[in-house]
N, C-alpha and C. Protein backbone atom coordinates (compact mmCIF):
# COMPACT_ATOMS: atom_id res chain seq x y z
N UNK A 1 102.25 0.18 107.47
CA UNK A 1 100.87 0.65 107.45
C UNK A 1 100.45 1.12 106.06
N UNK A 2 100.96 0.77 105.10
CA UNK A 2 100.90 1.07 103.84
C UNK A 2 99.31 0.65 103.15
N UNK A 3 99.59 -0.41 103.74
CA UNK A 3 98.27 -1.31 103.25
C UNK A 3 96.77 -0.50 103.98
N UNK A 4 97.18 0.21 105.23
CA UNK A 4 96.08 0.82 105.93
C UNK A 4 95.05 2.21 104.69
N UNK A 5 97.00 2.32 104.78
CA UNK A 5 96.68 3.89 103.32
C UNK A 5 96.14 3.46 102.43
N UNK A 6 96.66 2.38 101.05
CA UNK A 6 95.51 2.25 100.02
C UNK A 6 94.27 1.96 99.98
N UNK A 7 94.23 0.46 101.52
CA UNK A 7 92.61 0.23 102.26
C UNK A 7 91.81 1.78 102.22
N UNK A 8 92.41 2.68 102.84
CA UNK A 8 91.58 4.04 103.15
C UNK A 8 91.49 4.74 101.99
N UNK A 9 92.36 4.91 101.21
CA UNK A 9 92.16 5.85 99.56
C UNK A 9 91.08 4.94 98.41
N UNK A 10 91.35 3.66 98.81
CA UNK A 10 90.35 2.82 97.68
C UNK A 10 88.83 2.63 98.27
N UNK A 11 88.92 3.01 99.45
CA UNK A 11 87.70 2.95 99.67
C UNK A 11 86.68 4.38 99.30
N UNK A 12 87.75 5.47 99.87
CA UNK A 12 87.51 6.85 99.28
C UNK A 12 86.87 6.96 97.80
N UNK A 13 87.39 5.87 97.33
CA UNK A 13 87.61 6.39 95.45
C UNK A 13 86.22 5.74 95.03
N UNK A 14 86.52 4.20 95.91
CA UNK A 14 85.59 3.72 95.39
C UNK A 14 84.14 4.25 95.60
N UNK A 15 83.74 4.68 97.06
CA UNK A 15 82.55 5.62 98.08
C UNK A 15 82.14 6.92 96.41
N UNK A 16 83.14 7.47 96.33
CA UNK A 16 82.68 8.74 95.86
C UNK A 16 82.05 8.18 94.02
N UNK A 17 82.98 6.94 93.43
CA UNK A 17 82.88 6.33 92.26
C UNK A 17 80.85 5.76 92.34
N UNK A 18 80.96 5.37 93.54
CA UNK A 18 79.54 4.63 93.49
C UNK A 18 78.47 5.40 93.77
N UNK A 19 78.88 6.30 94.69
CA UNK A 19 77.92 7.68 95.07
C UNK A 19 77.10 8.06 93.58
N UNK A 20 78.34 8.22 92.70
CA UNK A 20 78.27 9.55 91.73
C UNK A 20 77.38 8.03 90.52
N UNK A 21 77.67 6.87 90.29
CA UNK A 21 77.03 6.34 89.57
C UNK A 21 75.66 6.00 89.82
N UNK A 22 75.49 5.49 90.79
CA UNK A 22 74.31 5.81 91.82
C UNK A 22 73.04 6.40 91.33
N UNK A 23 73.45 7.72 91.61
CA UNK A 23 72.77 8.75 91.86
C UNK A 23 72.44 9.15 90.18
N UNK A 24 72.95 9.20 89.12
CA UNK A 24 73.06 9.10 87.60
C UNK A 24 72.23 7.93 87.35
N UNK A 25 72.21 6.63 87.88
CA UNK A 25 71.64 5.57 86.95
C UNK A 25 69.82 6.08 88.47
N UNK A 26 70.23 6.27 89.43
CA UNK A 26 68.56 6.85 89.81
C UNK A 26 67.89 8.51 88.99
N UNK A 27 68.56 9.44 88.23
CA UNK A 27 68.19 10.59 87.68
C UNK A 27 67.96 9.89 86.20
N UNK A 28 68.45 8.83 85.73
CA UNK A 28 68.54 8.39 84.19
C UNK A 28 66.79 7.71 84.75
N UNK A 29 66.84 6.90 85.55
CA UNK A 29 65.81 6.32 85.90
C UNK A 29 64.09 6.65 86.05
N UNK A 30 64.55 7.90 86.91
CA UNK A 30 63.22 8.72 87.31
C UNK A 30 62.68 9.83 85.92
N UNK A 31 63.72 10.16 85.78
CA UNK A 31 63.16 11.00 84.27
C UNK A 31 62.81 10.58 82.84
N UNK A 32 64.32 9.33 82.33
CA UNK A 32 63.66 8.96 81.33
C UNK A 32 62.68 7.64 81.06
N UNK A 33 62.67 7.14 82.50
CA UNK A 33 61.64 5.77 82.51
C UNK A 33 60.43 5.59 83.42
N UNK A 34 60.55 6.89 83.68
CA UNK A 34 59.38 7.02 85.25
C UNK A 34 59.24 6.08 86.46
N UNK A 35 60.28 5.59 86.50
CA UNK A 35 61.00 4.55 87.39
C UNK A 35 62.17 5.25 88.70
N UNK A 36 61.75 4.75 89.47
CA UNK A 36 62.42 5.37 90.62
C UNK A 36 62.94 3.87 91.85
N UNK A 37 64.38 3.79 91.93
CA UNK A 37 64.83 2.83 93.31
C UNK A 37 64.29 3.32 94.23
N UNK A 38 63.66 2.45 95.29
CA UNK A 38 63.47 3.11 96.37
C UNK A 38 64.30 3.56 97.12
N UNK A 39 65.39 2.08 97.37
CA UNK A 39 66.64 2.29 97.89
C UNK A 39 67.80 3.16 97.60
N UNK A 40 67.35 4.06 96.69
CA UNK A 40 68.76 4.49 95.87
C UNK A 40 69.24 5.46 96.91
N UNK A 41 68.16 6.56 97.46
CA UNK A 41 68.80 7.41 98.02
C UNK A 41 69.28 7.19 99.33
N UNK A 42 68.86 6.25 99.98
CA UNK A 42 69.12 5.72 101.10
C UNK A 42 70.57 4.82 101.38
N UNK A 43 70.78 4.30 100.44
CA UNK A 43 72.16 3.82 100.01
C UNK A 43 73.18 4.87 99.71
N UNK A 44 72.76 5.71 98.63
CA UNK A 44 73.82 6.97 99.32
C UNK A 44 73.64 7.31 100.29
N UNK A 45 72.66 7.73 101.07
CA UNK A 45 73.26 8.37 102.23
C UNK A 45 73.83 7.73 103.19
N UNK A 46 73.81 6.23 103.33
CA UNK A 46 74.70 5.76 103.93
C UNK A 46 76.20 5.69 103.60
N UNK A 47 76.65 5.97 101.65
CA UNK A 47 77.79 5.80 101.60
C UNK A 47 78.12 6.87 101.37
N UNK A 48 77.56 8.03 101.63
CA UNK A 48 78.45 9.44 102.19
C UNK A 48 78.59 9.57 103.55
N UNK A 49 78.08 8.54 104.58
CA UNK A 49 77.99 8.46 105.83
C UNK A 49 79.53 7.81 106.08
N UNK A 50 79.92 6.81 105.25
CA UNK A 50 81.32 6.20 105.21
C UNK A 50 82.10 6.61 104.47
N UNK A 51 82.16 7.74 103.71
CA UNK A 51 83.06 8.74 103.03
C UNK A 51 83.31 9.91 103.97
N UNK A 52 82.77 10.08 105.09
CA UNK A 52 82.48 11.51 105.83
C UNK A 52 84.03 10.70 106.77
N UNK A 53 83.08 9.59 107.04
CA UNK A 53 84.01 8.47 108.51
C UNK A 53 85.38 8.46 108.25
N UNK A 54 85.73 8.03 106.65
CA UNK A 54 86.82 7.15 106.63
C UNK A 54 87.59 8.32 105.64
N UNK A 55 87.05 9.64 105.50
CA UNK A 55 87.66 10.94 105.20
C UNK A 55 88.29 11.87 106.21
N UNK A 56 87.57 11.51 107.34
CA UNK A 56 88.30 11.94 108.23
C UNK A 56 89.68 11.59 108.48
N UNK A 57 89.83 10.76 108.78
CA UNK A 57 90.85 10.05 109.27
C UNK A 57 92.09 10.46 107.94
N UNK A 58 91.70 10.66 106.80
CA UNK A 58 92.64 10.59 105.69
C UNK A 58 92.88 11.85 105.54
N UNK A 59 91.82 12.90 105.91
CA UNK A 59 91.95 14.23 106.50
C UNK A 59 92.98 14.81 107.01
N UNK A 60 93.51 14.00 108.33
CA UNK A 60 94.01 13.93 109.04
C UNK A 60 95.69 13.59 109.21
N UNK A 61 95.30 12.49 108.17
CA UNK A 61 96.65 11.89 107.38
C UNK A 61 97.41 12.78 106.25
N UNK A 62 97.01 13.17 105.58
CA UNK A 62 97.31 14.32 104.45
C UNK A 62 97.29 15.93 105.41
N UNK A 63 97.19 15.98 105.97
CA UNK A 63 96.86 17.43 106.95
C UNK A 63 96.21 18.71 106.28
N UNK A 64 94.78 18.10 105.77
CA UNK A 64 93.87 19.07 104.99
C UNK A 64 93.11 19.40 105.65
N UNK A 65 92.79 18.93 106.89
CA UNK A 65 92.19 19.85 108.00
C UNK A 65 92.11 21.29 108.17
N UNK A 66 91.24 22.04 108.55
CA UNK A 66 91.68 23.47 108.46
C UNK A 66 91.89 23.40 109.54
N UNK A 67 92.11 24.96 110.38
CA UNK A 67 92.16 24.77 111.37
C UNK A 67 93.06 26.62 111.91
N UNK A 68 92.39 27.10 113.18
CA UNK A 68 93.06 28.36 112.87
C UNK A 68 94.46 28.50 114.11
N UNK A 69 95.66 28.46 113.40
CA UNK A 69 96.38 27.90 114.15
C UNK A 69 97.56 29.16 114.42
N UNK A 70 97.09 30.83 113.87
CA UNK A 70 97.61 31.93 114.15
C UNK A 70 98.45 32.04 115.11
N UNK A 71 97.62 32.02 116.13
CA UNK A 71 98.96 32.10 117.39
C UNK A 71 99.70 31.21 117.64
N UNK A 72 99.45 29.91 117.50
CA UNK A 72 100.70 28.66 117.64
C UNK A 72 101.64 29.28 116.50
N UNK A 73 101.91 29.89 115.50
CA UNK A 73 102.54 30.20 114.33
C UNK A 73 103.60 31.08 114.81
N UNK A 74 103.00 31.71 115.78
CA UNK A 74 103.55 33.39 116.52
C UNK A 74 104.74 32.48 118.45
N UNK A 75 104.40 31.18 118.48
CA UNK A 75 104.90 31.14 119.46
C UNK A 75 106.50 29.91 119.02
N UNK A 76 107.56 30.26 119.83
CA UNK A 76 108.58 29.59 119.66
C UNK A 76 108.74 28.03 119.60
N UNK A 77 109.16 27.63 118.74
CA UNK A 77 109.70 25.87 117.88
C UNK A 77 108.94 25.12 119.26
N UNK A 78 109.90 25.03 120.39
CA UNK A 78 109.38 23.93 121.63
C UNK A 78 108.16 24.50 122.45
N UNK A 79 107.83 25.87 122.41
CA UNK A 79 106.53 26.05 122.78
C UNK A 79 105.39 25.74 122.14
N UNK A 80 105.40 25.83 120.63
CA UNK A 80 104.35 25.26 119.41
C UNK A 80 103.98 24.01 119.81
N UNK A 81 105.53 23.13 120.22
CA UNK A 81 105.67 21.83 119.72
C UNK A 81 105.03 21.28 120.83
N UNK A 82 104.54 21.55 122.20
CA UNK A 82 103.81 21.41 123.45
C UNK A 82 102.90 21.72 123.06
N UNK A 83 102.51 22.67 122.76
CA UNK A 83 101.12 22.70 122.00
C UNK A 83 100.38 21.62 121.06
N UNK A 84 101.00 21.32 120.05
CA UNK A 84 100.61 20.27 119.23
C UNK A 84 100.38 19.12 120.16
N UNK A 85 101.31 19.03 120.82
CA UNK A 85 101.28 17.87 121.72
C UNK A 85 100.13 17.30 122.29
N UNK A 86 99.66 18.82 123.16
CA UNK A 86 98.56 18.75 123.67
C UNK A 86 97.20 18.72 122.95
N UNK A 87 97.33 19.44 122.00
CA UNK A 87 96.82 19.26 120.63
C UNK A 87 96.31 18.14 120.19
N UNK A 88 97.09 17.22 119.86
CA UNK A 88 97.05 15.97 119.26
C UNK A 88 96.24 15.28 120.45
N UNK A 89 96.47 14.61 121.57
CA UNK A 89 96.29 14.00 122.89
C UNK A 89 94.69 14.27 123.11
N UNK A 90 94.57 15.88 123.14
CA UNK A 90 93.29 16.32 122.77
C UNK A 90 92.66 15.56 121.91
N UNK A 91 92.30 15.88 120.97
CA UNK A 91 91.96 14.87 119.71
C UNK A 91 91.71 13.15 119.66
N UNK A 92 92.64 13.02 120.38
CA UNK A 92 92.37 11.46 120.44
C UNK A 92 91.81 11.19 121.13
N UNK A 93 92.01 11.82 122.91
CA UNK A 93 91.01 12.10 124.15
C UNK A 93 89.05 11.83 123.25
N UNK A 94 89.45 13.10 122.50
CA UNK A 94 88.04 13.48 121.93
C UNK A 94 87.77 12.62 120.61
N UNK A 95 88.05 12.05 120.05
CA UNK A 95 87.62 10.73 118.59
C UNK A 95 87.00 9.39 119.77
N UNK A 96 88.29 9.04 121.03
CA UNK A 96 87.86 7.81 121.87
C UNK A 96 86.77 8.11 122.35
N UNK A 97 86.28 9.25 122.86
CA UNK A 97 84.82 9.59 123.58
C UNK A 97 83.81 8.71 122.72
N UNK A 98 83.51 9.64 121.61
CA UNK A 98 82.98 9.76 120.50
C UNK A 98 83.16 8.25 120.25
N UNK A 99 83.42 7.72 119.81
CA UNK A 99 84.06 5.96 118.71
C UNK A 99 83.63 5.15 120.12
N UNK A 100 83.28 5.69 121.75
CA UNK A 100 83.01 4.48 122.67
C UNK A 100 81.58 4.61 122.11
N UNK A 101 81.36 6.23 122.44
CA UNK A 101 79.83 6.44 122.27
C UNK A 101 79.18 5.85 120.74
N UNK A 102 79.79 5.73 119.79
CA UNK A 102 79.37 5.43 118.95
C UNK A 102 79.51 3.64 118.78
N UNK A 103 80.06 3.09 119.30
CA UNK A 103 79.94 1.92 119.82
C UNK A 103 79.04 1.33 120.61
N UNK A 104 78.53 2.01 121.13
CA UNK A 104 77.64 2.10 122.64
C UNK A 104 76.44 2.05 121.67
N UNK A 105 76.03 2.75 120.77
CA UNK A 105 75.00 2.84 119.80
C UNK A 105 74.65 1.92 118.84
N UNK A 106 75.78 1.57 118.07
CA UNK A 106 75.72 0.99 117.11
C UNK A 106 75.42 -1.11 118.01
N UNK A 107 75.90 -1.16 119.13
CA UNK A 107 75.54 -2.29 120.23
C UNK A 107 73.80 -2.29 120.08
N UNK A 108 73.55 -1.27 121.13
CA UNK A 108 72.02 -0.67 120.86
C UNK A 108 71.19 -1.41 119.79
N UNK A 109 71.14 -0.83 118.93
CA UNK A 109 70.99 -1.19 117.43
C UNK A 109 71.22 -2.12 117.23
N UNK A 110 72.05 -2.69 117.09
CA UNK A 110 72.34 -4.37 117.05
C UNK A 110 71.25 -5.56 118.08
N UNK A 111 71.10 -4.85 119.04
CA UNK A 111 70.20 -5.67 120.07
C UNK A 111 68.87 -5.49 119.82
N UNK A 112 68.37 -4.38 119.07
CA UNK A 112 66.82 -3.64 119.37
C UNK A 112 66.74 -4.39 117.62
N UNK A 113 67.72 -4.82 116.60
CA UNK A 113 67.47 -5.27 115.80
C UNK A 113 66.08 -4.51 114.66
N UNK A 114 66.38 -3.05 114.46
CA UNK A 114 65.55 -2.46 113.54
C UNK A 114 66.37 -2.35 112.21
N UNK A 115 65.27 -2.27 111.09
CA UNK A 115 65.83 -2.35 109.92
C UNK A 115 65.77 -1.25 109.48
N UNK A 116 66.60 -0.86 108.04
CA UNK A 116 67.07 0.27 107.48
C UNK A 116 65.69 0.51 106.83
N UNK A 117 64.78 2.01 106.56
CA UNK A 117 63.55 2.41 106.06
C UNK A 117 63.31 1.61 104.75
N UNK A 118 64.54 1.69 103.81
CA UNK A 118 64.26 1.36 102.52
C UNK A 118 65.06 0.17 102.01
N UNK A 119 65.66 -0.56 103.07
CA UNK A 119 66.42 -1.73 102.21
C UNK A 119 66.42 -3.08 103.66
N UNK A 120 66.41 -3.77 102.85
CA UNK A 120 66.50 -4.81 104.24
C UNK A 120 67.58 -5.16 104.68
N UNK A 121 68.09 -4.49 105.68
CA UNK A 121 69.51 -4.36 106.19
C UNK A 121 69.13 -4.37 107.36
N UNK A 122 69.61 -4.91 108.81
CA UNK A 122 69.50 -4.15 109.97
C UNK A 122 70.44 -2.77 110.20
N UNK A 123 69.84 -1.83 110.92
CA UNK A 123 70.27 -0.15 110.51
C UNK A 123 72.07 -0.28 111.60
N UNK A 124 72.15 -1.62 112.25
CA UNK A 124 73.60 -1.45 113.03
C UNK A 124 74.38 -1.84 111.74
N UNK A 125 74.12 -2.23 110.92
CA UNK A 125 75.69 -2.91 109.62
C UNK A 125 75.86 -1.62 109.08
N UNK A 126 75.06 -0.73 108.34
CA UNK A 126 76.04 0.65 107.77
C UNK A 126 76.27 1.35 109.00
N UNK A 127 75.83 1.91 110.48
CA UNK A 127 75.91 2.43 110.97
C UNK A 127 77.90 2.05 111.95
N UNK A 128 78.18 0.42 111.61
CA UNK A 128 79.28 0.35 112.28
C UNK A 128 80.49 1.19 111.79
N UNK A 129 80.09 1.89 111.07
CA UNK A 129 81.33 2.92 110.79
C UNK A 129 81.75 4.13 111.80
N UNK A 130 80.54 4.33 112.44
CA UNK A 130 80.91 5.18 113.77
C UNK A 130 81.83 4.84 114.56
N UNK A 131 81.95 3.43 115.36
CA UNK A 131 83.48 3.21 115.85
C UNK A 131 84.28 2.95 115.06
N UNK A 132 84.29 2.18 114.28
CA UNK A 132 85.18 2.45 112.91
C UNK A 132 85.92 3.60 113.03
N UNK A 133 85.38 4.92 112.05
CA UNK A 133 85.82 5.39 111.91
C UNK A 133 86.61 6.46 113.02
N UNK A 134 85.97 6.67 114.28
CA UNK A 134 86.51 7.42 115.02
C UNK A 134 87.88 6.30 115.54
N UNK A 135 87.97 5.22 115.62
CA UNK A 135 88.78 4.51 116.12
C UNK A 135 90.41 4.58 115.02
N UNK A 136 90.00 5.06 113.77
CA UNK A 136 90.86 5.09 112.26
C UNK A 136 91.45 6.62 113.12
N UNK A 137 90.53 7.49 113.25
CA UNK A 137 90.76 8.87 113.58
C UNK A 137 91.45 9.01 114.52
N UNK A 138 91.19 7.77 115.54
CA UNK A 138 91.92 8.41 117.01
C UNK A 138 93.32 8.48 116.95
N UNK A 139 93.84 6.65 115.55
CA UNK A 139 95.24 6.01 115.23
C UNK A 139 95.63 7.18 114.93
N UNK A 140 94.65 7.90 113.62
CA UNK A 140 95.64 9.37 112.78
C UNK A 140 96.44 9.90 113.68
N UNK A 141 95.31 10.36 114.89
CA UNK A 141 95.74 11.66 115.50
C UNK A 141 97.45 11.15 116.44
N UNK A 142 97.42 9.68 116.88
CA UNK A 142 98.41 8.74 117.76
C UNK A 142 99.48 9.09 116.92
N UNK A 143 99.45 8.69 115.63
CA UNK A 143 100.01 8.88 114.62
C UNK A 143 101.04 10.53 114.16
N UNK A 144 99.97 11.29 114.80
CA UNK A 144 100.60 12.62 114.25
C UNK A 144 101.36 13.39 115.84
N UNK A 145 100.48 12.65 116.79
CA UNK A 145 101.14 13.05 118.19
C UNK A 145 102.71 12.34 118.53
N UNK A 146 102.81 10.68 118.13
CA UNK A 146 104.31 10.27 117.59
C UNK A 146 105.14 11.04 116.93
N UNK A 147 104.78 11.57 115.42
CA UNK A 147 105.52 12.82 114.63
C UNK A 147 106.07 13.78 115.69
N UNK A 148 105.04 14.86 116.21
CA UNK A 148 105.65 15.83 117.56
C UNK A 148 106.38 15.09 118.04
N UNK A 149 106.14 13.76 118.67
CA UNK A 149 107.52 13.69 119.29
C UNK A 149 108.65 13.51 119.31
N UNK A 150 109.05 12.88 118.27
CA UNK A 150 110.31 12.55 117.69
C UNK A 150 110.63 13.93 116.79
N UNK A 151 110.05 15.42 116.82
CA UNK A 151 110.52 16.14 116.48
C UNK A 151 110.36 16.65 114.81
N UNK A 152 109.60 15.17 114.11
CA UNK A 152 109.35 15.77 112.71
C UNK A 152 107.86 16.67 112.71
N UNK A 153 107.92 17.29 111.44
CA UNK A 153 106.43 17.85 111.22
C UNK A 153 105.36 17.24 110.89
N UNK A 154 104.43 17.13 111.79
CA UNK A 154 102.99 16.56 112.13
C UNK A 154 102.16 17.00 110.65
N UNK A 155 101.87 18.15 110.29
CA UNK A 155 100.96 18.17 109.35
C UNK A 155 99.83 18.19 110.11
N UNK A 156 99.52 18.94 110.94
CA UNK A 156 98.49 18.51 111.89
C UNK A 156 97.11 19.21 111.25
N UNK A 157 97.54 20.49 110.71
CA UNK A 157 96.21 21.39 110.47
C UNK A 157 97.20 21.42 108.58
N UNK A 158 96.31 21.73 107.52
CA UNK A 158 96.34 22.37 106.56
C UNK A 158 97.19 23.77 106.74
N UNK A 159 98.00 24.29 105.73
CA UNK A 159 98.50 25.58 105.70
C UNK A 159 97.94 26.08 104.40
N UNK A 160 96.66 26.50 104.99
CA UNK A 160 95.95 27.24 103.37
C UNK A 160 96.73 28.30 102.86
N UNK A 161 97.72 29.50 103.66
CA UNK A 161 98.28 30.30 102.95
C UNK A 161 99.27 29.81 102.32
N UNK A 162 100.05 28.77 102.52
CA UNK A 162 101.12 28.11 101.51
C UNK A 162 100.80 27.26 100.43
N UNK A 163 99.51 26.96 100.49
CA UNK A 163 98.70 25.98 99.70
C UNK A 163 98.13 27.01 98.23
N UNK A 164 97.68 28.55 98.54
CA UNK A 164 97.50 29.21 98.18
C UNK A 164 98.33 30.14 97.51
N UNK A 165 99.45 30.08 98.13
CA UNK A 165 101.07 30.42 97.16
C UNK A 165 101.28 29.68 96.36
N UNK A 166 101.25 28.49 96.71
CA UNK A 166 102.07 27.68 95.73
C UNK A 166 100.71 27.38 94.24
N UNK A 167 99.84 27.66 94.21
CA UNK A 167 99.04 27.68 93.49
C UNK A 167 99.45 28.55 92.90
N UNK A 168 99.22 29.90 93.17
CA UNK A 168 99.94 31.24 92.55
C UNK A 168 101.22 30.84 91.53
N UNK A 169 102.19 30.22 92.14
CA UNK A 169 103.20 30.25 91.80
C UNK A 169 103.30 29.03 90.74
N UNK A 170 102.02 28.50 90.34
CA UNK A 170 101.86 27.42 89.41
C UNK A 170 101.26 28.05 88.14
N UNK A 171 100.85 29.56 88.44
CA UNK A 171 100.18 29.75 87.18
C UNK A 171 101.53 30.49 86.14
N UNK A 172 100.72 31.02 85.73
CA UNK A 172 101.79 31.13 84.61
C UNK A 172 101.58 32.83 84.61
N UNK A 173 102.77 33.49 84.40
CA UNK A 173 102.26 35.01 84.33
C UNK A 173 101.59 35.50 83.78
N UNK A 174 101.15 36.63 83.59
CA UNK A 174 100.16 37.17 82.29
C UNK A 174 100.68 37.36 81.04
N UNK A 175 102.11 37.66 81.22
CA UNK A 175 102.74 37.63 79.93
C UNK A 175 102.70 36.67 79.19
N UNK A 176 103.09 35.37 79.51
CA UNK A 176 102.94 33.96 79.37
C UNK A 176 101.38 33.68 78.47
N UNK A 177 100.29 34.30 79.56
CA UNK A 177 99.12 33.67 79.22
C UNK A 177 98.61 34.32 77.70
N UNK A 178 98.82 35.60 77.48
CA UNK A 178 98.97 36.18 76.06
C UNK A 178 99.22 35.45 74.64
């Protein structure tokens, strides 16, 4: 699934690369030429619509999720680990809802055949990222509910307080910084 991972990080890189040029060659545009895309902003917001989608899921994969997971912390190794379980199962339960329903929509749309306000697109081609992406999300979560079971660590939620140590522990003392 390797190929799934760079598919999902290059698309990341590329989403946020085009966002950010985008949005620079429409501010270079409107101010120093009194020229404005119509489409410009509308095109981002569709490709932060597929950075939101296909961030999730990578979210998920990296375990940068927050998430307040106090009392699972406080309860014993195989009681946690039922938890996650259920946890995870949850999650996927809840992405499949979501990714039918958003299927169910993006169909819709496809049949009623309306176009995007500012570009001539029909509005179902950027919108198919809704099953898309919940369907990427549901694999993560399959993905991290497998981990629980075979006993390794899921990564399920972010550990901001260890994330936040180890930062600490990257700086340099004050003596140092002198």
């Amino acid at each position: 699934m390797r190929w799934l991972e760079h598919l999902e990080e290059g698309l990341i890189a590329f989403l946020m690369a085009a966002m950010t040029l985008l949005t620079f060659v429409q501010v270079v545009a409107r101010y120093f030429f009194n020229y404005s895309f119509v489409w410009a902003l509308e095109l981002t917001g569709v490709m932060f619509a597929w950075l939101i989608f296909v961030g999730m899921s990578y979210g998920v994969r990296v375990g940068a999720h927050i998430g307040i997971d106090a009392v699972v912390r406080l309860l014993k190794r195989p009681t946690a680990r039922i938890v996650a379980m259920i946890a995870a199962v949850l999650c996927i339960v809840y992405a499949l809802i979501v990714g039918y329903g958003g299927f169910q929509y993006v169909r819709k749309m496809h049949e009623v055949g309306i176009l995007m306000q500012d570009m001539p697109i029909q509005q179902w081609i950027p919108r198919i990222i809704l099953p898309i992406g919940f369907a990427l999300l549901a694999f993560r979560f399959a993905q991290v509910l497998w981990r629980v079971i075979e006993g390794r660590d899921a990564h399920l939620l972010g550990d901001e307080a260890a994330d936040a140590l180890k930062l600490r522990q990257d700086e340099p003392s004050p003596e140092v910084r002198k």
